[in-house]
N, C-alpha and C. Protein backbone atom coordinates (compact mmCIF):
# COMPACT_ATOMS: atom_id res chain seq x y z
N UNK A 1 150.28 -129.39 -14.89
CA UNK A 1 151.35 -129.24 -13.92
C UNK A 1 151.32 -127.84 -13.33
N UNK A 2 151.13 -126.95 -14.31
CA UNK A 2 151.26 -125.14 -13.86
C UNK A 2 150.29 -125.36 -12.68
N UNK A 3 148.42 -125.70 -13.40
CA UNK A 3 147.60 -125.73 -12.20
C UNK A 3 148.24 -126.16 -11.02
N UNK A 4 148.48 -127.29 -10.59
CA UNK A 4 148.70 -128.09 -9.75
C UNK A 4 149.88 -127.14 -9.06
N UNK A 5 150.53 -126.67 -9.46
CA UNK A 5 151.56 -125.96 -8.72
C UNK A 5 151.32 -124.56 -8.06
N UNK A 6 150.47 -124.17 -8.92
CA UNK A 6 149.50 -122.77 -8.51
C UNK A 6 148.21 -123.19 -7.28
N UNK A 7 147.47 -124.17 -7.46
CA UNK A 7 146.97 -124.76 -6.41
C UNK A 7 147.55 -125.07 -4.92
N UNK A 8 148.69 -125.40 -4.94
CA UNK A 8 149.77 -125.90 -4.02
C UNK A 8 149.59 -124.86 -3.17
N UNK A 9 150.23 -124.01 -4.01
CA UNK A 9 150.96 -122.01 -3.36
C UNK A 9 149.45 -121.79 -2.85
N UNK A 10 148.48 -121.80 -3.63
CA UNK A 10 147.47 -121.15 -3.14
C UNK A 10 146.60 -121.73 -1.51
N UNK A 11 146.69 -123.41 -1.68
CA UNK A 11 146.48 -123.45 -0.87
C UNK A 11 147.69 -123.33 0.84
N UNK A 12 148.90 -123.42 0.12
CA UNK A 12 150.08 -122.84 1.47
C UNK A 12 149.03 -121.22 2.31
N UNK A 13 149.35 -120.98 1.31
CA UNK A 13 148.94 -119.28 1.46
C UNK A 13 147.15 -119.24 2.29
N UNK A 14 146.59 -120.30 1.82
CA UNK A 14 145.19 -120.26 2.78
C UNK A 14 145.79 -120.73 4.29
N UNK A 15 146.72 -121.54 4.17
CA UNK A 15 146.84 -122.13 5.45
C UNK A 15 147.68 -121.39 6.26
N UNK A 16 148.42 -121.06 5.95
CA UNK A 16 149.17 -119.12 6.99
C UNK A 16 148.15 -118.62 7.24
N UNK A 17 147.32 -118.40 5.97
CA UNK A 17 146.49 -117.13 6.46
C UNK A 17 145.44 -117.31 8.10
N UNK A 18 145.04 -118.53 7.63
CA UNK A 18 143.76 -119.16 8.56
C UNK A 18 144.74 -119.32 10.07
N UNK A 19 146.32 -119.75 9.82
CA UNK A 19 146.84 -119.92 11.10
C UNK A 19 147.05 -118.92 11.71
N UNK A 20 147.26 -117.88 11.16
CA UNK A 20 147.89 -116.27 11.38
C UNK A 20 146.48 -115.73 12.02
N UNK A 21 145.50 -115.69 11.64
CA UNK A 21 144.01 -115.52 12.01
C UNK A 21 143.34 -116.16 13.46
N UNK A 22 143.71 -117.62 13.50
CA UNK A 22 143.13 -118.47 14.70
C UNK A 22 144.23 -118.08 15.33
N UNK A 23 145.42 -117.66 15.80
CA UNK A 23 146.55 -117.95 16.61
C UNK A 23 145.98 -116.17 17.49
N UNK A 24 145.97 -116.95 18.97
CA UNK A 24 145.49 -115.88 19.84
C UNK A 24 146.36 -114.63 19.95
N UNK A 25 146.07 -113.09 20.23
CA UNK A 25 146.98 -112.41 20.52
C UNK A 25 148.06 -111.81 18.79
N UNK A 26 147.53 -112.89 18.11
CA UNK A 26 148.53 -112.29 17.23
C UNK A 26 148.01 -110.59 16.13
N UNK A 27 146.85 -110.93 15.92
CA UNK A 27 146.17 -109.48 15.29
C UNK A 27 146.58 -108.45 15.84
N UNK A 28 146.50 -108.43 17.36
CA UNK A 28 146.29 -107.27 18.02
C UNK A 28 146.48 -107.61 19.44
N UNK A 29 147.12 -107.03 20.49
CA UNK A 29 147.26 -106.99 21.20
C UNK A 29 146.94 -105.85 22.36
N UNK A 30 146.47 -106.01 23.83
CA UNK A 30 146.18 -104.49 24.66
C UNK A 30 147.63 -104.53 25.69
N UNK A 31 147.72 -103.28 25.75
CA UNK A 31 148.78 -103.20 26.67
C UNK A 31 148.12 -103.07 27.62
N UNK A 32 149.25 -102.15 28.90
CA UNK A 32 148.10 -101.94 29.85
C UNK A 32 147.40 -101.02 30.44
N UNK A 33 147.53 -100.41 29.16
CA UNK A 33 146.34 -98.98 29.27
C UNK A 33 145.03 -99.46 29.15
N UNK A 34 145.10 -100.37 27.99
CA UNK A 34 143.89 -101.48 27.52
C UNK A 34 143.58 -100.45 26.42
N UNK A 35 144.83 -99.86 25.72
CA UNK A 35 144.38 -99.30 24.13
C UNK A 35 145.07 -100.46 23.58
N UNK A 36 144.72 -100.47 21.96
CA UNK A 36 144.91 -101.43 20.91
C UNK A 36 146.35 -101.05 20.56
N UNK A 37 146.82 -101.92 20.15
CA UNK A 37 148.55 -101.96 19.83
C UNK A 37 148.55 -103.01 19.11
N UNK A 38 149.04 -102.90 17.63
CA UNK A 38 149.26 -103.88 16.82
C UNK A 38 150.64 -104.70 16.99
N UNK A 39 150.30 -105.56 16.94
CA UNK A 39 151.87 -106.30 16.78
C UNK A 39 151.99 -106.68 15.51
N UNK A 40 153.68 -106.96 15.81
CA UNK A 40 154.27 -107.37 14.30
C UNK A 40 154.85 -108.59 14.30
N UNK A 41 154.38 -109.29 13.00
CA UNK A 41 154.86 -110.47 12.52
C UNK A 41 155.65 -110.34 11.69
N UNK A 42 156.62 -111.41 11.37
CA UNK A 42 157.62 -111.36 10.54
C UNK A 42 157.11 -112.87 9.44
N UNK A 43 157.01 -112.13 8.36
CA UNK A 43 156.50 -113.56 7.26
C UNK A 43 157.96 -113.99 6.49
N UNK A 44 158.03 -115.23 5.97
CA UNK A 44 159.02 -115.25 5.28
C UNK A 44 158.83 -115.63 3.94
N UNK A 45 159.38 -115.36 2.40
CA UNK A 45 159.02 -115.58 1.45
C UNK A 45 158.99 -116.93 1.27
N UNK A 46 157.85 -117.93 0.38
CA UNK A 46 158.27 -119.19 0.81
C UNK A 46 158.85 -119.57 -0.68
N UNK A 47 158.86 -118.37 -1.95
CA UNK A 47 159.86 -119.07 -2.97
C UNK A 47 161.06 -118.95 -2.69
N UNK A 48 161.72 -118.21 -1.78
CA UNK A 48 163.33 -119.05 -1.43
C UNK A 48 164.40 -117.37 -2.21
N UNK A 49 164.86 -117.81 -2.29
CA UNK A 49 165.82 -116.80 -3.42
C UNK A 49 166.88 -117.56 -4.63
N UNK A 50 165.91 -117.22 -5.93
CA UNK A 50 166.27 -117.90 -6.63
C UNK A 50 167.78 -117.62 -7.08
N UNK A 51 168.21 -118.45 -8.20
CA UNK A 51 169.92 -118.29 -8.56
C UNK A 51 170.09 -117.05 -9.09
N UNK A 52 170.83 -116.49 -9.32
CA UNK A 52 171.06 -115.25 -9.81
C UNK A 52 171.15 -115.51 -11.69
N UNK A 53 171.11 -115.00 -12.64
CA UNK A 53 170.71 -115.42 -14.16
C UNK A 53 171.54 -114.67 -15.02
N UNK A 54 172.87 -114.96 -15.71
CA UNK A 54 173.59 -114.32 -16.38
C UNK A 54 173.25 -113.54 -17.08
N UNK A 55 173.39 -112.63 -17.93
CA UNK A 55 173.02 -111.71 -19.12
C UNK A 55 174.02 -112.04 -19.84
N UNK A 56 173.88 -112.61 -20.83
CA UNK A 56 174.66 -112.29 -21.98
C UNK A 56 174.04 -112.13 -22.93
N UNK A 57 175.11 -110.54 -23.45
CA UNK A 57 174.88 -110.15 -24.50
C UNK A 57 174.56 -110.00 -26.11
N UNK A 58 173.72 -110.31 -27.08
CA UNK A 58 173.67 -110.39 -28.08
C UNK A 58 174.97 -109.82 -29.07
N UNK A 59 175.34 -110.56 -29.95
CA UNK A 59 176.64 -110.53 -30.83
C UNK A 59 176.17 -109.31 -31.38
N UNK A 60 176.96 -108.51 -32.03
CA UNK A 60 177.02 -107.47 -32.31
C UNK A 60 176.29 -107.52 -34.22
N UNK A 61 175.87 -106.84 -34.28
CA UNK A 61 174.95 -106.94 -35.77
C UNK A 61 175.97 -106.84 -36.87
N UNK A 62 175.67 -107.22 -37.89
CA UNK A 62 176.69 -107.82 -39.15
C UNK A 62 176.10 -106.27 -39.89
N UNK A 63 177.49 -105.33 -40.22
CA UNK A 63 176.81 -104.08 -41.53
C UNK A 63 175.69 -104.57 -42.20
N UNK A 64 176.37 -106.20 -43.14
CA UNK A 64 176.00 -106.05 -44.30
C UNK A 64 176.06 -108.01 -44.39
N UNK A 65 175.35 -108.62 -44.99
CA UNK A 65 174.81 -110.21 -45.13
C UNK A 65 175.26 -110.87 -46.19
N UNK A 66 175.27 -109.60 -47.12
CA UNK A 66 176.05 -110.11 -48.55
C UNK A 66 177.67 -110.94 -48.36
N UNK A 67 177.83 -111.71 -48.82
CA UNK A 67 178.82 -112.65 -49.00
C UNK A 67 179.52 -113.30 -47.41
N UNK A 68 177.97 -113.17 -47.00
CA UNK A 68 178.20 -114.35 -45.90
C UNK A 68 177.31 -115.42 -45.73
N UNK A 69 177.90 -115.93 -44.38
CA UNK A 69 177.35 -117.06 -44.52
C UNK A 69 176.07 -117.36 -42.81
N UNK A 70 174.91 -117.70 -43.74
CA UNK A 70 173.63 -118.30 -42.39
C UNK A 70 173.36 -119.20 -42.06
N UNK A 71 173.34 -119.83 -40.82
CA UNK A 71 173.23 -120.80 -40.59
C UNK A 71 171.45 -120.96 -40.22
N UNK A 72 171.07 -122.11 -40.62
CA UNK A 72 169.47 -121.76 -39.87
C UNK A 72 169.52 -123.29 -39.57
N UNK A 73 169.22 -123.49 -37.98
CA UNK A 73 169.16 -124.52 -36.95
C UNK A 73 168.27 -124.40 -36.55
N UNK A 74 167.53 -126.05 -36.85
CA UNK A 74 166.29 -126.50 -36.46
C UNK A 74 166.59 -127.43 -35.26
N UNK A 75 165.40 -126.85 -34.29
CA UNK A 75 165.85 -128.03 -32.90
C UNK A 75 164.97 -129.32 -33.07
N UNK A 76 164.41 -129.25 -34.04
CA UNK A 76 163.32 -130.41 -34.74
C UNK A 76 162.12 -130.23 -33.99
N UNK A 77 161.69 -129.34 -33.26
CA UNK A 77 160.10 -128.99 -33.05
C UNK A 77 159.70 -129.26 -34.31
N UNK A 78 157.94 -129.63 -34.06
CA UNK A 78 157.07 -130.02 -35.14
C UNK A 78 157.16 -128.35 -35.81
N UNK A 79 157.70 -128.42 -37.36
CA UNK A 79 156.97 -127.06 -38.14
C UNK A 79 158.58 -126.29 -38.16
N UNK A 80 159.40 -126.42 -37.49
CA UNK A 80 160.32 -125.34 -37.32
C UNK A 80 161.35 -125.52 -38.84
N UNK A 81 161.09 -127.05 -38.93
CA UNK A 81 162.31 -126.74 -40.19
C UNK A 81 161.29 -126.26 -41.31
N UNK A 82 159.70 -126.50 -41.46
CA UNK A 82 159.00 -126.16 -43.18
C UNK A 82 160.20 -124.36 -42.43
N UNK A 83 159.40 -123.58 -41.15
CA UNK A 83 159.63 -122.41 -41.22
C UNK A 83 161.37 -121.94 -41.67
N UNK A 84 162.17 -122.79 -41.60
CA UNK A 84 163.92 -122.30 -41.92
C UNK A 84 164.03 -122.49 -43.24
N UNK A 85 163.38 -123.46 -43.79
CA UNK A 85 163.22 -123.47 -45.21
C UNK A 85 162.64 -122.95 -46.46
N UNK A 86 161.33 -122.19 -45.32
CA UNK A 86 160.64 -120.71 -46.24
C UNK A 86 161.53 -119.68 -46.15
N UNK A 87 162.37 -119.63 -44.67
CA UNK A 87 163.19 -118.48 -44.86
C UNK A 87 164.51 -118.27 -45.62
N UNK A 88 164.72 -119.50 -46.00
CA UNK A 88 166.04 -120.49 -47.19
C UNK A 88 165.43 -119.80 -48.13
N UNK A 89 164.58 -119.93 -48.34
CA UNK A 89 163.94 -119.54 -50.00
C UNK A 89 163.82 -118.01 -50.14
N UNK A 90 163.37 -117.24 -49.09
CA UNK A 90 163.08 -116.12 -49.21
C UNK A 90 164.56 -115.40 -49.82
N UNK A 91 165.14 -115.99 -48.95
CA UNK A 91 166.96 -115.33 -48.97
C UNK A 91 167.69 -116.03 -50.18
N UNK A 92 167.54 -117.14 -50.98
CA UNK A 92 167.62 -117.35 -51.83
C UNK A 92 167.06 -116.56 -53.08
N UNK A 93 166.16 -116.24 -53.24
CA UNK A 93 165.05 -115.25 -54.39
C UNK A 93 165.41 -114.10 -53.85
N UNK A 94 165.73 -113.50 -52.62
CA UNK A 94 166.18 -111.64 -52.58
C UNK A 94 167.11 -111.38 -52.59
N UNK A 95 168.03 -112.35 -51.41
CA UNK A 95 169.49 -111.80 -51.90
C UNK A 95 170.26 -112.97 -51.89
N UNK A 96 170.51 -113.35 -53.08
CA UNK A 96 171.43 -114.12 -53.39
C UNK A 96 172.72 -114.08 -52.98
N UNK A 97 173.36 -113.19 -52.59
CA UNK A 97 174.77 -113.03 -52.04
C UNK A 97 174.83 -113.65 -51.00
N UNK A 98 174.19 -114.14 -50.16
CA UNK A 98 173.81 -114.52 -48.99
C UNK A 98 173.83 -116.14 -49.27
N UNK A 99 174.84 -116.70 -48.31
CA UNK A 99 174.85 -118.44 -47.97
C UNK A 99 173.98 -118.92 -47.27
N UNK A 100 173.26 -120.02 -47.45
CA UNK A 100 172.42 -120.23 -46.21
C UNK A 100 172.92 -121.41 -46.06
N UNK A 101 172.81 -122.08 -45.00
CA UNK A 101 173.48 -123.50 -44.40
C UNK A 101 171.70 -123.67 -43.20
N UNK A 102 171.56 -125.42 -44.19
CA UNK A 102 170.25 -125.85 -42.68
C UNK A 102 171.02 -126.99 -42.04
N UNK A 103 171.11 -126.86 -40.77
CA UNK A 103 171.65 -127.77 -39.69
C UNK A 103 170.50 -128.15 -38.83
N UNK A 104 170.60 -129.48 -38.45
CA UNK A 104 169.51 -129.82 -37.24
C UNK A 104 169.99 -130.35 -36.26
N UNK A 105 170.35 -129.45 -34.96
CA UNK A 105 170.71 -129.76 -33.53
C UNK A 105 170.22 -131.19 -32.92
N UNK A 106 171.39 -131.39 -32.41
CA UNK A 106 171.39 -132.84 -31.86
C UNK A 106 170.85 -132.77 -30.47
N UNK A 107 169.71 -133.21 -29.97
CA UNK A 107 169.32 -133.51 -28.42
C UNK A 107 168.24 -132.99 -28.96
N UNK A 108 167.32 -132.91 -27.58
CA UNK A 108 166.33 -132.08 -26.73
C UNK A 108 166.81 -130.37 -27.47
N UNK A 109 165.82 -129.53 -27.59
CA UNK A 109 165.84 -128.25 -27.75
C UNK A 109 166.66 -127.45 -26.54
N UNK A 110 166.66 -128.33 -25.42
CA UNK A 110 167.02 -127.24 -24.31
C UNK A 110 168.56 -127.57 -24.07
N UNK A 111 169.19 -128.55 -24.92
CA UNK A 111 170.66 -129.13 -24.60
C UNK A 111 171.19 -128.06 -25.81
N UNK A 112 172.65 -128.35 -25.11
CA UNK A 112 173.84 -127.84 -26.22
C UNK A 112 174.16 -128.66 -27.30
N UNK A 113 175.02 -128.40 -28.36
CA UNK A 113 175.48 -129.38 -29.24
C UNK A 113 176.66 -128.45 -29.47
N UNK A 114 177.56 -128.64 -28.99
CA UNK A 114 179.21 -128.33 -29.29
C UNK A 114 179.49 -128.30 -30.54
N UNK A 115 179.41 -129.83 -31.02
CA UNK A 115 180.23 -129.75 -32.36
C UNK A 115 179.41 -128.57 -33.44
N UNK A 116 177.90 -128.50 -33.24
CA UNK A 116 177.36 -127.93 -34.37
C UNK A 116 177.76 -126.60 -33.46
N UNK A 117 178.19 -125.94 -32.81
CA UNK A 117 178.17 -124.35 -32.54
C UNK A 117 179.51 -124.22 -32.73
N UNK A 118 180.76 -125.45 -32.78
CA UNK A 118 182.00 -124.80 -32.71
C UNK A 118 181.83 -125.02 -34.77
N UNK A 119 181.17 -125.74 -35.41
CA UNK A 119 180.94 -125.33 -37.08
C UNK A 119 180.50 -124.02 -36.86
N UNK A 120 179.82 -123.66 -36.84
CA UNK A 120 178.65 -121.98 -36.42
C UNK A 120 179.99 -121.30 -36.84
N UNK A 121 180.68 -121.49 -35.61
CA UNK A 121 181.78 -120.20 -35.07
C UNK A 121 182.64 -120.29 -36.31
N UNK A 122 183.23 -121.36 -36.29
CA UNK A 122 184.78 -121.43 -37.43
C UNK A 122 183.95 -121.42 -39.13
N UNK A 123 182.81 -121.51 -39.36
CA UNK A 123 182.08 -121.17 -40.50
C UNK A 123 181.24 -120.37 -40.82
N UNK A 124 180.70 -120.21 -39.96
CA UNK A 124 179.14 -119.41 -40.04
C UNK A 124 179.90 -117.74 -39.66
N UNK A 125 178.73 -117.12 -40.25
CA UNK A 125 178.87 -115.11 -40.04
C UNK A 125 177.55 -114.96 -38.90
N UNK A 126 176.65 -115.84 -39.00
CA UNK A 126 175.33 -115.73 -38.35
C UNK A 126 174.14 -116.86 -37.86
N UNK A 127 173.52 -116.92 -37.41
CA UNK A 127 173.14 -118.02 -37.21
C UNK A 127 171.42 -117.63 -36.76
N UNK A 128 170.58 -117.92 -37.51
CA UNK A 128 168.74 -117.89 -36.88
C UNK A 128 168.29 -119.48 -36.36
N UNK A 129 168.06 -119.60 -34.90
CA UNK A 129 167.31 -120.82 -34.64
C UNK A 129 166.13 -120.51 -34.23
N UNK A 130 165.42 -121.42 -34.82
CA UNK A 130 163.83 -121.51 -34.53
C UNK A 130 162.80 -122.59 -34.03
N UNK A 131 162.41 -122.52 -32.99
CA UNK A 131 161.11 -123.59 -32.54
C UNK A 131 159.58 -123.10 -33.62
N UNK A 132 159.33 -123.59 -34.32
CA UNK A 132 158.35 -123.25 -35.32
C UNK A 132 156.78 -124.44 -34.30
N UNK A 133 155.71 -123.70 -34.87
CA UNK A 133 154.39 -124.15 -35.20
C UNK A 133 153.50 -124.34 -36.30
């Protein structure tokens, strides 16, 4: 798909160019001294102007992990939960003070799931999600 879309642009962009090239008068023009005088074209961008893209900010870092609670959410990519579950273990064997909670998001990776983020909020101290390989 990327190719094919990069092909597209590329060939738009041959075809301005070649029209901008064959179209008489447009390179260059003589006045009537019969010296060279460039003229100007006006191009227009042809990706458009995209939406503008919020920033939001990352939650503010926790002092301290001990006697809270982690959530680790798998979006069910192939591999992502073995990886939340090595990191279950790790945090289990170092610091035990530490809750871990494994949840697996409902949809597509790229959707929301309400109910599991309004648990997060009213339970959770933190939360790691991961697309694993």
């Amino acid at each position: 798909m990327k190719n094919r879309i990069h092909g597209s642009i590329f060939r738009f962009f041959l075809a301005v160019s070649l029209l901008i090239i064959c179209l008489p008068g447009t390179a260059s023009a003589k006045d009537k001294t019969g010296s060279q005088e460039e003229e100007m074209i006006t191009v227009l961008n042809p990706r458009g102007k995209p939406p503008a893209i919020p920033l939001v900010p990352m939650a503010p870092r926790l002092d301290t992990l001990d006697g809270k609670t982690v959530y680790f959410v798998d979006v069910r990519f192939p591999g992502g939960g073995s990886l939340l579950h090595e990191m279950m273990d790790w945090f289990a064997q170092n610091r035990p003070k530490v809750k871990t909670v494994f949840r697996e998001k409902s949809g597509s990776y790229m959707d929301g799931d309400p109910k599991l983020w309004a648990e997060i909020k009213e339970k959770g101290d933190a939360m790691i999600i991961a697309i694993g390989h």
